[in-house]
PDB file of N, CA and C in Angstrom:
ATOM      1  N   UNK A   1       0.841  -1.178   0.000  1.00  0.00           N
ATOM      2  CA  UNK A   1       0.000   0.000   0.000  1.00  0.00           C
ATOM      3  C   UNK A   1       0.882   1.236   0.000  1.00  0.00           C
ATOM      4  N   UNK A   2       0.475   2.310  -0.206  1.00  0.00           N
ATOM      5  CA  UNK A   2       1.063   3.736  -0.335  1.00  0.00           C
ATOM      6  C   UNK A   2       1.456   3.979   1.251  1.00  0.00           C
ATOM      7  N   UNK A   3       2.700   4.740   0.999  1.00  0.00           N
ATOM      8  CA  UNK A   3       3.062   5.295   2.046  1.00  0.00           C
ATOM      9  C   UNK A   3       1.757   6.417   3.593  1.00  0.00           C
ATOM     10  N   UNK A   4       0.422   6.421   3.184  1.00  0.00           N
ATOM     11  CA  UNK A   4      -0.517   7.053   3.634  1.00  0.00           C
ATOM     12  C   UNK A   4      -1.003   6.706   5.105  1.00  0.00           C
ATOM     13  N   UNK A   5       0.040   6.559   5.727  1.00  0.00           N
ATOM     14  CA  UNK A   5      -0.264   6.224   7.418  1.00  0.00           C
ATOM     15  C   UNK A   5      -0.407   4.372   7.447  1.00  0.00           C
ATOM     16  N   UNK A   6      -0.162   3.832   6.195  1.00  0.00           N
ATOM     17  CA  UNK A   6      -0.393   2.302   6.937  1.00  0.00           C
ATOM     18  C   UNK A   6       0.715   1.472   6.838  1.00  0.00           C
ATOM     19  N   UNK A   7       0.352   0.525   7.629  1.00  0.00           N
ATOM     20  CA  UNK A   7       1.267  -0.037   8.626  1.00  0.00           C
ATOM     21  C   UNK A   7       0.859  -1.870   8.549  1.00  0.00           C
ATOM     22  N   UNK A   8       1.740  -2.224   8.631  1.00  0.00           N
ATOM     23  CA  UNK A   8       1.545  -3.943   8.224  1.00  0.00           C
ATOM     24  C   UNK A   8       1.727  -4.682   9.581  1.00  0.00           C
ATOM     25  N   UNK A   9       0.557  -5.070  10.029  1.00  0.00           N
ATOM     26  CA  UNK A   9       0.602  -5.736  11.889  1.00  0.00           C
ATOM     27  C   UNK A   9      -0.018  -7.328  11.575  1.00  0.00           C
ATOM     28  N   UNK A  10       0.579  -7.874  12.580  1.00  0.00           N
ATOM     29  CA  UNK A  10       0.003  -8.958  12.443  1.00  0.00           C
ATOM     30  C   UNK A  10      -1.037  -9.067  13.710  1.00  0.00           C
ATOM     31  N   UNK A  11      -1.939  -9.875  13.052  1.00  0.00           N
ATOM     32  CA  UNK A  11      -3.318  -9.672  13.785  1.00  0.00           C
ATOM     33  C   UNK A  11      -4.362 -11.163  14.444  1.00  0.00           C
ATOM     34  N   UNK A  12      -4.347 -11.413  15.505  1.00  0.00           N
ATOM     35  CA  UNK A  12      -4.939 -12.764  15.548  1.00  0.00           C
ATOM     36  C   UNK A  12      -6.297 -12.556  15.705  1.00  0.00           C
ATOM     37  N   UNK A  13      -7.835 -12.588  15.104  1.00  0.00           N
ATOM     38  CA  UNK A  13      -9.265 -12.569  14.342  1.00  0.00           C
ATOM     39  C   UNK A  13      -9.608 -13.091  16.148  1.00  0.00           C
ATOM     40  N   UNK A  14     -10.510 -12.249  16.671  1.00  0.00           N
ATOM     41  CA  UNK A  14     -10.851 -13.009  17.993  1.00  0.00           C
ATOM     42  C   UNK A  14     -12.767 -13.298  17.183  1.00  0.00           C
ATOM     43  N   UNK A  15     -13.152 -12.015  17.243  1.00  0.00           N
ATOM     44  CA  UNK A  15     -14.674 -11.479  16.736  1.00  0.00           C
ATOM     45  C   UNK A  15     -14.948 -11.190  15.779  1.00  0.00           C
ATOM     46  N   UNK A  16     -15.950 -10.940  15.328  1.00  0.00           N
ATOM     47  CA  UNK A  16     -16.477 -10.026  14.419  1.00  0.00           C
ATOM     48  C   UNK A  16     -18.108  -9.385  14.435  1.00  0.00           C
ATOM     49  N   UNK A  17     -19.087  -8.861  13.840  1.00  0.00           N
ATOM     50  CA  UNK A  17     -20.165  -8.304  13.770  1.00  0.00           C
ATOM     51  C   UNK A  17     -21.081  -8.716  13.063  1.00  0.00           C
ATOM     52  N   UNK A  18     -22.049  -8.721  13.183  1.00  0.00           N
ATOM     53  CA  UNK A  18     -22.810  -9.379  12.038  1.00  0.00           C
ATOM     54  C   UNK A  18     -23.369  -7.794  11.248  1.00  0.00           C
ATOM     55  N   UNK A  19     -23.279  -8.303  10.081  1.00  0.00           N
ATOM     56  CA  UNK A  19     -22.791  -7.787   8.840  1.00  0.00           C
ATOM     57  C   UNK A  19     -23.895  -6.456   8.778  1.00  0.00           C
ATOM     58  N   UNK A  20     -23.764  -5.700   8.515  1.00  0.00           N
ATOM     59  CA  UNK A  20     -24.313  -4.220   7.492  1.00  0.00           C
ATOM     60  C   UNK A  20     -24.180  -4.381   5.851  1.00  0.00           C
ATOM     61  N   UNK A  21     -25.535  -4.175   5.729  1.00  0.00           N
ATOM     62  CA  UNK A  21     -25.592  -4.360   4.152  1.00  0.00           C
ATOM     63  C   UNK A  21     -26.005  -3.090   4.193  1.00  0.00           C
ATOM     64  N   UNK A  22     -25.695  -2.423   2.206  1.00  0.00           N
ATOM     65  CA  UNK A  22     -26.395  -1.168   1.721  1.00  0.00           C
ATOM     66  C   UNK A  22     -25.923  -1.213   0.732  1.00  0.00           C
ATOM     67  N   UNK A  23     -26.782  -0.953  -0.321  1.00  0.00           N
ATOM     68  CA  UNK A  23     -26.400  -1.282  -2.169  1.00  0.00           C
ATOM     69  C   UNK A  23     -25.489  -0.075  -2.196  1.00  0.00           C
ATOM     70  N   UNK A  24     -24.513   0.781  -1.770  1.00  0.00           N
ATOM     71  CA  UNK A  24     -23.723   1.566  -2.269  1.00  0.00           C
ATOM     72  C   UNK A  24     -22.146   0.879  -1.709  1.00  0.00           C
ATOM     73  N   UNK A  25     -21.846   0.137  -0.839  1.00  0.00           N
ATOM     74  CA  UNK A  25     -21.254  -0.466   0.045  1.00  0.00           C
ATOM     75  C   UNK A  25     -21.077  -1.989  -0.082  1.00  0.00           C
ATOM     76  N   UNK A  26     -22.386  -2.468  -0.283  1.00  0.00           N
ATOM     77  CA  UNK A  26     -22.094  -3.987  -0.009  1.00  0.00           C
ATOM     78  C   UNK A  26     -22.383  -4.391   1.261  1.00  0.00           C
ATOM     79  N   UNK A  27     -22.251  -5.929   1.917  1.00  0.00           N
ATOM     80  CA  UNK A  27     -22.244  -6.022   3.152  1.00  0.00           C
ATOM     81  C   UNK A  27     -20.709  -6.313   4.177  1.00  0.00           C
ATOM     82  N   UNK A  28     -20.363  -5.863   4.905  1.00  0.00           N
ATOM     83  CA  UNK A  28     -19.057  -5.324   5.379  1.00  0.00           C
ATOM     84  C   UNK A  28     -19.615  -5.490   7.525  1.00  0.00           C
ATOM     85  N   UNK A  29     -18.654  -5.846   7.959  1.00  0.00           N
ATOM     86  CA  UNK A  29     -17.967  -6.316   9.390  1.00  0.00           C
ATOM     87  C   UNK A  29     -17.380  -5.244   9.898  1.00  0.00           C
ATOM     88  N   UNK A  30     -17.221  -5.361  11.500  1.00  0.00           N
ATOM     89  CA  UNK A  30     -16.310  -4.816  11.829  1.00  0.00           C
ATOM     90  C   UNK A  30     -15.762  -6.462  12.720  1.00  0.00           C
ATOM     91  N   UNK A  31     -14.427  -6.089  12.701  1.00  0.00           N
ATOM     92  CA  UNK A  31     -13.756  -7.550  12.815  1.00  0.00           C
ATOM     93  C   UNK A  31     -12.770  -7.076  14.193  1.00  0.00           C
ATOM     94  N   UNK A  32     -12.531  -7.606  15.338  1.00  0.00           N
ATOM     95  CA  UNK A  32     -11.679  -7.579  16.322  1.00  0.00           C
ATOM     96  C   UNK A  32     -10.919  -8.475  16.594  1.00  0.00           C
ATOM     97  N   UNK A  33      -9.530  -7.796  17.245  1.00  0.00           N
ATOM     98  CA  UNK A  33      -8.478  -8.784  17.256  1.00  0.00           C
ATOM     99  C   UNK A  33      -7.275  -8.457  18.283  1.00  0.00           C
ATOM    100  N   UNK A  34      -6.246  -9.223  18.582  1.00  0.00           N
ATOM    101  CA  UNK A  34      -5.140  -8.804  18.640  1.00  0.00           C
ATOM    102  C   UNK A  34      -4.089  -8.907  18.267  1.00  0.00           C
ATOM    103  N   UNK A  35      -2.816  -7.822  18.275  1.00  0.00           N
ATOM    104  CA  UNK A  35      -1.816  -7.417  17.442  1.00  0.00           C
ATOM    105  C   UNK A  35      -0.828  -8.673  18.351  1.00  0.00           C
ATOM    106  N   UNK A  36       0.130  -8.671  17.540  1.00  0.00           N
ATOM    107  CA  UNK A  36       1.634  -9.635  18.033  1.00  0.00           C
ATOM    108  C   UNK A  36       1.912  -8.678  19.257  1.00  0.00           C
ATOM    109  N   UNK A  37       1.773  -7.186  19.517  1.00  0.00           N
ATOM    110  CA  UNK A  37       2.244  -6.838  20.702  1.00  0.00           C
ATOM    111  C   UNK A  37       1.553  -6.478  21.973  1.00  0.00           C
ATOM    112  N   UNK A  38       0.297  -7.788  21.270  1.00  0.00           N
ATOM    113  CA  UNK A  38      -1.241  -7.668  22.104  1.00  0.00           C
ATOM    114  C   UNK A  38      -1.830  -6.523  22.549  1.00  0.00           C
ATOM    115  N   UNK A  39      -1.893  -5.871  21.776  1.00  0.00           N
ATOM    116  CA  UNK A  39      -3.012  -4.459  21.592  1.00  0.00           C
ATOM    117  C   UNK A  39      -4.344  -5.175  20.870  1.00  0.00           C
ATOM    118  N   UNK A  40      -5.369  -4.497  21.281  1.00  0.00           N
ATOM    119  CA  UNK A  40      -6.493  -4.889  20.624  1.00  0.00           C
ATOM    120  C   UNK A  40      -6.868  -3.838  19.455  1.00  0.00           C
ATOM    121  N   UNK A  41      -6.989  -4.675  18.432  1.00  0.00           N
ATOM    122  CA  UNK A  41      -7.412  -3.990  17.191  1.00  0.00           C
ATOM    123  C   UNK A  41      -9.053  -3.937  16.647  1.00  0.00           C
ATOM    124  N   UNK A  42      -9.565  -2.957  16.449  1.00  0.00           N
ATOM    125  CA  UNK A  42     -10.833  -3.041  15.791  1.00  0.00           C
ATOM    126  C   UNK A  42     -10.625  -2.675  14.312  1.00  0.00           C
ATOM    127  N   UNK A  43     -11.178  -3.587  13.547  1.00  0.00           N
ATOM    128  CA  UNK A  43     -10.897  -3.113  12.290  1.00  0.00           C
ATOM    129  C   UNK A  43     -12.506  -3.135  11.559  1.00  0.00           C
ATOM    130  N   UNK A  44     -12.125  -2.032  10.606  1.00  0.00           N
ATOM    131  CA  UNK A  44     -13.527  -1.492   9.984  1.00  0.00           C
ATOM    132  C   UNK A  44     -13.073  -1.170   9.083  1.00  0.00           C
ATOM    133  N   UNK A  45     -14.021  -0.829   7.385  1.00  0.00           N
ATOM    134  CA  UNK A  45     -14.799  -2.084   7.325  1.00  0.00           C
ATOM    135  C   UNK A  45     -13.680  -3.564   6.563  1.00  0.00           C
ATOM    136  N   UNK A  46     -14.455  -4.251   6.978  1.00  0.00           N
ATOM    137  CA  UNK A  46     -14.286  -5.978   6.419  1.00  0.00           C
ATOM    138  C   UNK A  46     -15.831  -6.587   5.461  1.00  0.00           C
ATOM    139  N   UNK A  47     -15.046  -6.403   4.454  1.00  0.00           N
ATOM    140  CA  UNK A  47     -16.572  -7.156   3.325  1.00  0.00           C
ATOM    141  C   UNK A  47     -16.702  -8.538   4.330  1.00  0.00           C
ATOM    142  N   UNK A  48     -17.842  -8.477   3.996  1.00  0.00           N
ATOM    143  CA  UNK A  48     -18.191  -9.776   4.970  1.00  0.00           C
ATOM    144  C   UNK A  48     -18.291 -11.332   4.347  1.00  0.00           C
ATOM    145  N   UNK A  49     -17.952 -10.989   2.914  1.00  0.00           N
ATOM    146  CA  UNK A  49     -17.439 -12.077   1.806  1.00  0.00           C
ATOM    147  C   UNK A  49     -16.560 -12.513   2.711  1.00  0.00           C
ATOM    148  N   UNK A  50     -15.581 -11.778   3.200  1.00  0.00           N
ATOM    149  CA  UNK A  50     -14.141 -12.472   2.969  1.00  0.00           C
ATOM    150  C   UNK A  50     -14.482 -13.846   4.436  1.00  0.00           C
ATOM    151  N   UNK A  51     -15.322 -13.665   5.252  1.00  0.00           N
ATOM    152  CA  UNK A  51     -15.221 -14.808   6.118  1.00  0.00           C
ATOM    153  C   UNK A  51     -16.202 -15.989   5.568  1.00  0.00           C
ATOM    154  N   UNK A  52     -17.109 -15.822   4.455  1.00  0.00           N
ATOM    155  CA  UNK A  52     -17.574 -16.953   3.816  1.00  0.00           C
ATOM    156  C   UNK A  52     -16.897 -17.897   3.136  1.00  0.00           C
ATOM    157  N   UNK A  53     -16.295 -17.460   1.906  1.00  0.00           N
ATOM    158  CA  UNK A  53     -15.492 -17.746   1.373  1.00  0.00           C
ATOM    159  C   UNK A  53     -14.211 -18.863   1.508  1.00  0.00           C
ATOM    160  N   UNK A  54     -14.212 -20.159   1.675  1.00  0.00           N
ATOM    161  CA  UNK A  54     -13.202 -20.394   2.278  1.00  0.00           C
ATOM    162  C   UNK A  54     -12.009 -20.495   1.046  1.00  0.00           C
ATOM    163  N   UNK A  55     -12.526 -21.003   0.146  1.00  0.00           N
ATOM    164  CA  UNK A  55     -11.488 -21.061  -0.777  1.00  0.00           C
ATOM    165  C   UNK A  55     -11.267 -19.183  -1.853  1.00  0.00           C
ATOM    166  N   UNK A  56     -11.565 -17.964  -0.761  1.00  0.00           N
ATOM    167  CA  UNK A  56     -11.696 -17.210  -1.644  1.00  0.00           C
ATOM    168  C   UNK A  56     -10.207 -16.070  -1.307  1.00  0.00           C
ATOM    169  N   UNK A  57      -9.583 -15.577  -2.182  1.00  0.00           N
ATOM    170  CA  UNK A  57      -8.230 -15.025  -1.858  1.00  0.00           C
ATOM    171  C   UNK A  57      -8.770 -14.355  -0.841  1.00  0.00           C
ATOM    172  N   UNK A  58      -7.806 -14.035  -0.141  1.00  0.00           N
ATOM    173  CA  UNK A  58      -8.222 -13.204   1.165  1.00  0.00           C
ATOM    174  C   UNK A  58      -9.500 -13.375   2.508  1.00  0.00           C
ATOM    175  N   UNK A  59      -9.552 -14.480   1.888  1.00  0.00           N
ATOM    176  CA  UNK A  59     -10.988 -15.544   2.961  1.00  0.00           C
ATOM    177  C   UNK A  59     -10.191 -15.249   4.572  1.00  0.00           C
ATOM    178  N   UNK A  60     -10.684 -15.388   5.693  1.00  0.00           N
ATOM    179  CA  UNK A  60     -10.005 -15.644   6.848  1.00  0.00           C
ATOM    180  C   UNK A  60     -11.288 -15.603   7.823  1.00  0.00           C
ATOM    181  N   UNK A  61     -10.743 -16.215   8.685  1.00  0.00           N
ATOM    182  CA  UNK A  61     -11.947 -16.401  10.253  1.00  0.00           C
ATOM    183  C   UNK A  61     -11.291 -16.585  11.104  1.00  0.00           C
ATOM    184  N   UNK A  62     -12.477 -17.380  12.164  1.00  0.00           N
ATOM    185  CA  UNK A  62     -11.967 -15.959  13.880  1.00  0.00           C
ATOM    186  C   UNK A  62     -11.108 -17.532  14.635  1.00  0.00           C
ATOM    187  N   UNK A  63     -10.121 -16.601  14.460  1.00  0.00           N
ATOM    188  CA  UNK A  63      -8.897 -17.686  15.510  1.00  0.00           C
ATOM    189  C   UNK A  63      -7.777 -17.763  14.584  1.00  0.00           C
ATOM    190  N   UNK A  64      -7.733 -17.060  13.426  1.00  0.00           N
ATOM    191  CA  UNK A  64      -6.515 -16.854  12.388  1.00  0.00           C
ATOM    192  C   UNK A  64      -5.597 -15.416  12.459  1.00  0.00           C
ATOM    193  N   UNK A  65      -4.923 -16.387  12.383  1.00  0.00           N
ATOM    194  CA  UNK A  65      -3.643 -15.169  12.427  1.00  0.00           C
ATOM    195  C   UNK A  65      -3.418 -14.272  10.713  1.00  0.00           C
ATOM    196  N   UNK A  66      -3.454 -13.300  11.086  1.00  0.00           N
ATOM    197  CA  UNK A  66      -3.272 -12.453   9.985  1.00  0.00           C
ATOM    198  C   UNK A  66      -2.529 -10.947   9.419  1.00  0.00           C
ATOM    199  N   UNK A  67      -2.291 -10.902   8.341  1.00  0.00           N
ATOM    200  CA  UNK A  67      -1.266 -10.143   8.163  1.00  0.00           C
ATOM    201  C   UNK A  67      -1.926  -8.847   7.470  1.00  0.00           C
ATOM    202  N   UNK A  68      -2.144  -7.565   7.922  1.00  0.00           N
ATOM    203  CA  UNK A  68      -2.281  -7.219   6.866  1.00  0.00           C
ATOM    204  C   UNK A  68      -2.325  -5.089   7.493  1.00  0.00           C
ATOM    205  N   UNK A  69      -2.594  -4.663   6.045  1.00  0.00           N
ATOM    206  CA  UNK A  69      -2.033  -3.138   6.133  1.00  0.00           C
ATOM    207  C   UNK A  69      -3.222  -2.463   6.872  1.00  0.00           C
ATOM    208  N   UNK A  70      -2.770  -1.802   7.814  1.00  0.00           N
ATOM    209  CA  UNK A  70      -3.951  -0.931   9.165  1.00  0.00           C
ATOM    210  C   UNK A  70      -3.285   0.739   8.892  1.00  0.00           C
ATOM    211  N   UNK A  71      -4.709   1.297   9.328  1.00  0.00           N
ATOM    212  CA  UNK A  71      -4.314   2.941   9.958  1.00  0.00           C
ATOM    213  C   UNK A  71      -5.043   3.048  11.037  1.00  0.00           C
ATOM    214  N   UNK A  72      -4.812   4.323  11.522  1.00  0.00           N
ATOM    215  CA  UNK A  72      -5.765   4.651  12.538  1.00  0.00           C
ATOM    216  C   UNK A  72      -7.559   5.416  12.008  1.00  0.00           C
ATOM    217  N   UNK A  73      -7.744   4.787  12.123  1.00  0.00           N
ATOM    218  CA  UNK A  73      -9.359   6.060  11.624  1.00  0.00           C
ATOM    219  C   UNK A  73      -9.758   7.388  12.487  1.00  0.00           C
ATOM    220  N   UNK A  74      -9.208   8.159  11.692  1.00  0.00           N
ATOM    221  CA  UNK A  74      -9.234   9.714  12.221  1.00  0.00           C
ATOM    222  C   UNK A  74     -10.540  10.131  12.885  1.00  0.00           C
ATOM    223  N   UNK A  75     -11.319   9.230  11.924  1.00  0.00           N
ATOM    224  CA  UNK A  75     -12.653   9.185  12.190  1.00  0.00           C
ATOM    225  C   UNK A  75     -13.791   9.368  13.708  1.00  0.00           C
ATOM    226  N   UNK A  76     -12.701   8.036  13.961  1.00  0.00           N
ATOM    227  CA  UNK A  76     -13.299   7.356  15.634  1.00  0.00           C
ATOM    228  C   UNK A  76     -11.900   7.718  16.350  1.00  0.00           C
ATOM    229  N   UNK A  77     -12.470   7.874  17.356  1.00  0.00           N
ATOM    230  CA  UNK A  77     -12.271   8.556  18.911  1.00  0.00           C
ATOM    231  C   UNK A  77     -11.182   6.956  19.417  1.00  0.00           C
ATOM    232  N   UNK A  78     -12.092   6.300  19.032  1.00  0.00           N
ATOM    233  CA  UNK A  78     -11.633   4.910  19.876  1.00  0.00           C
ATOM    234  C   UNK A  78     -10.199   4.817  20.066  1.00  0.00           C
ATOM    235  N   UNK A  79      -9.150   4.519  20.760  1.00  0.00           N
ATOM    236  CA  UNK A  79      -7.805   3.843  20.687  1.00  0.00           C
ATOM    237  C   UNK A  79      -7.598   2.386  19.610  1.00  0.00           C
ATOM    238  N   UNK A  80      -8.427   1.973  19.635  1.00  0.00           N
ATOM    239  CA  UNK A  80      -8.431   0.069  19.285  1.00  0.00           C
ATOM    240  C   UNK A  80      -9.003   0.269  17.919  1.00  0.00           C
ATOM    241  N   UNK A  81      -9.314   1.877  17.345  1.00  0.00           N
ATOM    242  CA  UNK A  81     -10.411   1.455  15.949  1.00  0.00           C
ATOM    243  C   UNK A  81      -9.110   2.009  14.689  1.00  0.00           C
ATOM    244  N   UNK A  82      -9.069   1.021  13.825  1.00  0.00           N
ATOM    245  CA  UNK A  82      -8.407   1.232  12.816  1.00  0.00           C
ATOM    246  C   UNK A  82      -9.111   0.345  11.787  1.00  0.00           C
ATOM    247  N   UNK A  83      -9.035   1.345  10.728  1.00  0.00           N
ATOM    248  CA  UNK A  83      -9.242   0.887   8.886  1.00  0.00           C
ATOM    249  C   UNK A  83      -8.150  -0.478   8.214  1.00  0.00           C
ATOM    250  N   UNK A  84      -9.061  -0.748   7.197  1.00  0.00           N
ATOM    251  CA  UNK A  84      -8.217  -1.339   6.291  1.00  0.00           C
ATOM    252  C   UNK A  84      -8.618  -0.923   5.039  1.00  0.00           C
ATOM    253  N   UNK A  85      -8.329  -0.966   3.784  1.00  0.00           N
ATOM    254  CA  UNK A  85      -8.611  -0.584   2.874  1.00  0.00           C
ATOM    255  C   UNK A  85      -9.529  -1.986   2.261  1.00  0.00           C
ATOM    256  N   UNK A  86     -10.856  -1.110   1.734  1.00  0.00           N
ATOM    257  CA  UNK A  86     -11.787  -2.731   1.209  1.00  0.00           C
ATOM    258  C   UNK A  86     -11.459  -3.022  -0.075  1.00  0.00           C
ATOM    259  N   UNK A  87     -11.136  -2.260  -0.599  1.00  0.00           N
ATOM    260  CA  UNK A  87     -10.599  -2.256  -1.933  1.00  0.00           C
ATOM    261  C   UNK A  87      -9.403  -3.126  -2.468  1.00  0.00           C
ATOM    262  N   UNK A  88      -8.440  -2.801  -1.606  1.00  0.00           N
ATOM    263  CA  UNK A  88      -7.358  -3.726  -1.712  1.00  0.00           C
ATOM    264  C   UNK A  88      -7.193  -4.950  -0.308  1.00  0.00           C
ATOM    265  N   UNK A  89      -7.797  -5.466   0.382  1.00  0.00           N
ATOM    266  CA  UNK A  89      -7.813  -6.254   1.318  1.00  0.00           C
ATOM    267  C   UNK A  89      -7.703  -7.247   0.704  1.00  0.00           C
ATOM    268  N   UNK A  90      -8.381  -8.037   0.211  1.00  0.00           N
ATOM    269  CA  UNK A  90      -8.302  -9.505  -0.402  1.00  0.00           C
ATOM    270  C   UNK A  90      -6.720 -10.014  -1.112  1.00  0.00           C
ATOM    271  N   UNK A  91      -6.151  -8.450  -1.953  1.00  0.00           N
ATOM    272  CA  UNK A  91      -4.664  -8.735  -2.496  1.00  0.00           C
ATOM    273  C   UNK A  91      -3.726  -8.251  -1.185  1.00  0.00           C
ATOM    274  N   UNK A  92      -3.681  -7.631  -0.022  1.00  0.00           N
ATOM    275  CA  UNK A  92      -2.965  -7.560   0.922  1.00  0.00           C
ATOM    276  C   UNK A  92      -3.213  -8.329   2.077  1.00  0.00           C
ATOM    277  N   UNK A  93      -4.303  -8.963   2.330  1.00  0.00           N
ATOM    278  CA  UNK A  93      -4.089  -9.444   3.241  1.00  0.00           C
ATOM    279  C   UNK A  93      -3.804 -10.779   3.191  1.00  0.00           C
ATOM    280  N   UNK A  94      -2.684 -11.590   4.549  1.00  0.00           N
ATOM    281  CA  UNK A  94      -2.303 -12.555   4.644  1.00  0.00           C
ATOM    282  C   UNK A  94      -2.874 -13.497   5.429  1.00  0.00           C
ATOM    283  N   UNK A  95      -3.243 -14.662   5.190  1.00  0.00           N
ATOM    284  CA  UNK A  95      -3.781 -15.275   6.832  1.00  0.00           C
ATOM    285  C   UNK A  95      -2.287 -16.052   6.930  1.00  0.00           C
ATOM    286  N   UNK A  96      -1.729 -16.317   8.014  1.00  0.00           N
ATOM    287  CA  UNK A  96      -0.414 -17.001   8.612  1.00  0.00           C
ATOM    288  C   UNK A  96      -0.380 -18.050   9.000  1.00  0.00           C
ATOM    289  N   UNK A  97      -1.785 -18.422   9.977  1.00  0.00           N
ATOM    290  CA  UNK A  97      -1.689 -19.418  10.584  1.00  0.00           C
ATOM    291  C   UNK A  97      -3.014 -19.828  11.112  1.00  0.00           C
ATOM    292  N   UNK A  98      -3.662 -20.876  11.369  1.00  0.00           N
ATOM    293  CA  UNK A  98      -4.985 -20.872  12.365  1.00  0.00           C
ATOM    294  C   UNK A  98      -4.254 -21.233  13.425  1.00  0.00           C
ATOM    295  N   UNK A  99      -5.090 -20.440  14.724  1.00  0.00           N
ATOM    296  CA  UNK A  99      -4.604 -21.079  16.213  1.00  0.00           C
ATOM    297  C   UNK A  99      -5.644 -21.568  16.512  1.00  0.00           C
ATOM    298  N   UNK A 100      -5.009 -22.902  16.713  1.00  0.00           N
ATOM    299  CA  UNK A 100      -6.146 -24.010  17.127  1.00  0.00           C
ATOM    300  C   UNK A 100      -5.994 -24.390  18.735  1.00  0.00           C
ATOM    301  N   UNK A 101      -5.043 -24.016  19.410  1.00  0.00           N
ATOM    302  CA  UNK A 101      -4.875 -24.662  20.404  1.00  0.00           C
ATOM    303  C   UNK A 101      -5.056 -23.860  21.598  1.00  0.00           C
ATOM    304  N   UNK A 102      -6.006 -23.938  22.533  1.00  0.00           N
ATOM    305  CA  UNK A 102      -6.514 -23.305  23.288  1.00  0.00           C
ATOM    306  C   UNK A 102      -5.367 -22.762  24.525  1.00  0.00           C
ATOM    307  N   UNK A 103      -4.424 -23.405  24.538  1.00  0.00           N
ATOM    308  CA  UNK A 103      -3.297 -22.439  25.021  1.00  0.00           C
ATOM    309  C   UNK A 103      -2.565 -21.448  24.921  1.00  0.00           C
ATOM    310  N   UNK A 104      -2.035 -21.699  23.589  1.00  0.00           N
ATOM    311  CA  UNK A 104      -2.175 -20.756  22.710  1.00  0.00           C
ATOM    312  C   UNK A 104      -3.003 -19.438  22.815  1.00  0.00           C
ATOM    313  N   UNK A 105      -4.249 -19.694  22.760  1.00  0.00           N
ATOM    314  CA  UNK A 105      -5.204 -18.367  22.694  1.00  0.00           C
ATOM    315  C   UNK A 105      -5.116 -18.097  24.228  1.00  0.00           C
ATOM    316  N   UNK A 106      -5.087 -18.227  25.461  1.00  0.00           N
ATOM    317  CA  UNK A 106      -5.526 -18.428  26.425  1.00  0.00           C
ATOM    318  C   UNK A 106      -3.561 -17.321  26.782  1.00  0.00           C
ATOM    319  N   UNK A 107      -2.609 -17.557  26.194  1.00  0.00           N
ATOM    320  CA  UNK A 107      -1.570 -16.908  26.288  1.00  0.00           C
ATOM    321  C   UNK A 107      -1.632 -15.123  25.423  1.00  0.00           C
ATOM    322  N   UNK A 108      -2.573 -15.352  24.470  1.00  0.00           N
ATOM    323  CA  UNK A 108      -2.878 -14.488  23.687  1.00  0.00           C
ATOM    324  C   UNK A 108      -3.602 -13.311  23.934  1.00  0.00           C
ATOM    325  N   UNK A 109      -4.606 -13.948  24.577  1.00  0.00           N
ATOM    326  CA  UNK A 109      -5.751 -12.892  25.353  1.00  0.00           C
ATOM    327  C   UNK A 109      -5.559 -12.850  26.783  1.00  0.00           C
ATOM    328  N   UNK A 110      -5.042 -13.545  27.671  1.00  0.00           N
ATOM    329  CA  UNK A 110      -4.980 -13.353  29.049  1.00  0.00           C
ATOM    330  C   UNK A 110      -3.690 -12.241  29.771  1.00  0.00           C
TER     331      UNK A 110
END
């Protein structure tokens, strides 16, 4: 992505929202998570394709580790709320890994 405030974090998928539709938009998530330096991330928006999809580029769901380009949204007030671009998400983003093992997560979030 362009040099424009973003930043490439890796992200482990805890949540997400159930979906907002609107024919100018599409239907789109807001998806929560945490970073490798366990900050919690809110990310907005997420087409809500991409968690159906399993065989679809840029597919991912909740307990996957993932890679991909964030800003802050000037927008929201929040600390934890940052963008991704919907446009280019599917060609930037990475999934890394699923964490399957409840220790694992339990080291992650605690």
């Amino acid at each position: 992505m362009d040099g424009a405030g973003w930043t490439r974090e890796t992200i482990t998928v805890v949540t997400r929202t159930y979906p907002e539709c609107s024919k100018k938009y599409g239907c789109l998530v807001c998806t929560a998570g945490i970073t490798s330096e366990r900050q919690w991330r809110r990310l907005y928006p997420i087409p809500w394709a991409l968690f159906w999809g399993k065989d679809t580029a840029g597919s991912f769901r909740k307990w996957d580790m993932i890679s991909v380009p964030t800003r802050k949204r000037a927008q929201d007030r929040r600390p934890e709320s940052y963008e991704v671009s919907p446009a280019t998400i599917q060609s930037d983003l990475s999934v890394l890994r699923h964490v399957r093992d409840w220790n694992a997560i339990a080291v992650l979030v605690l």
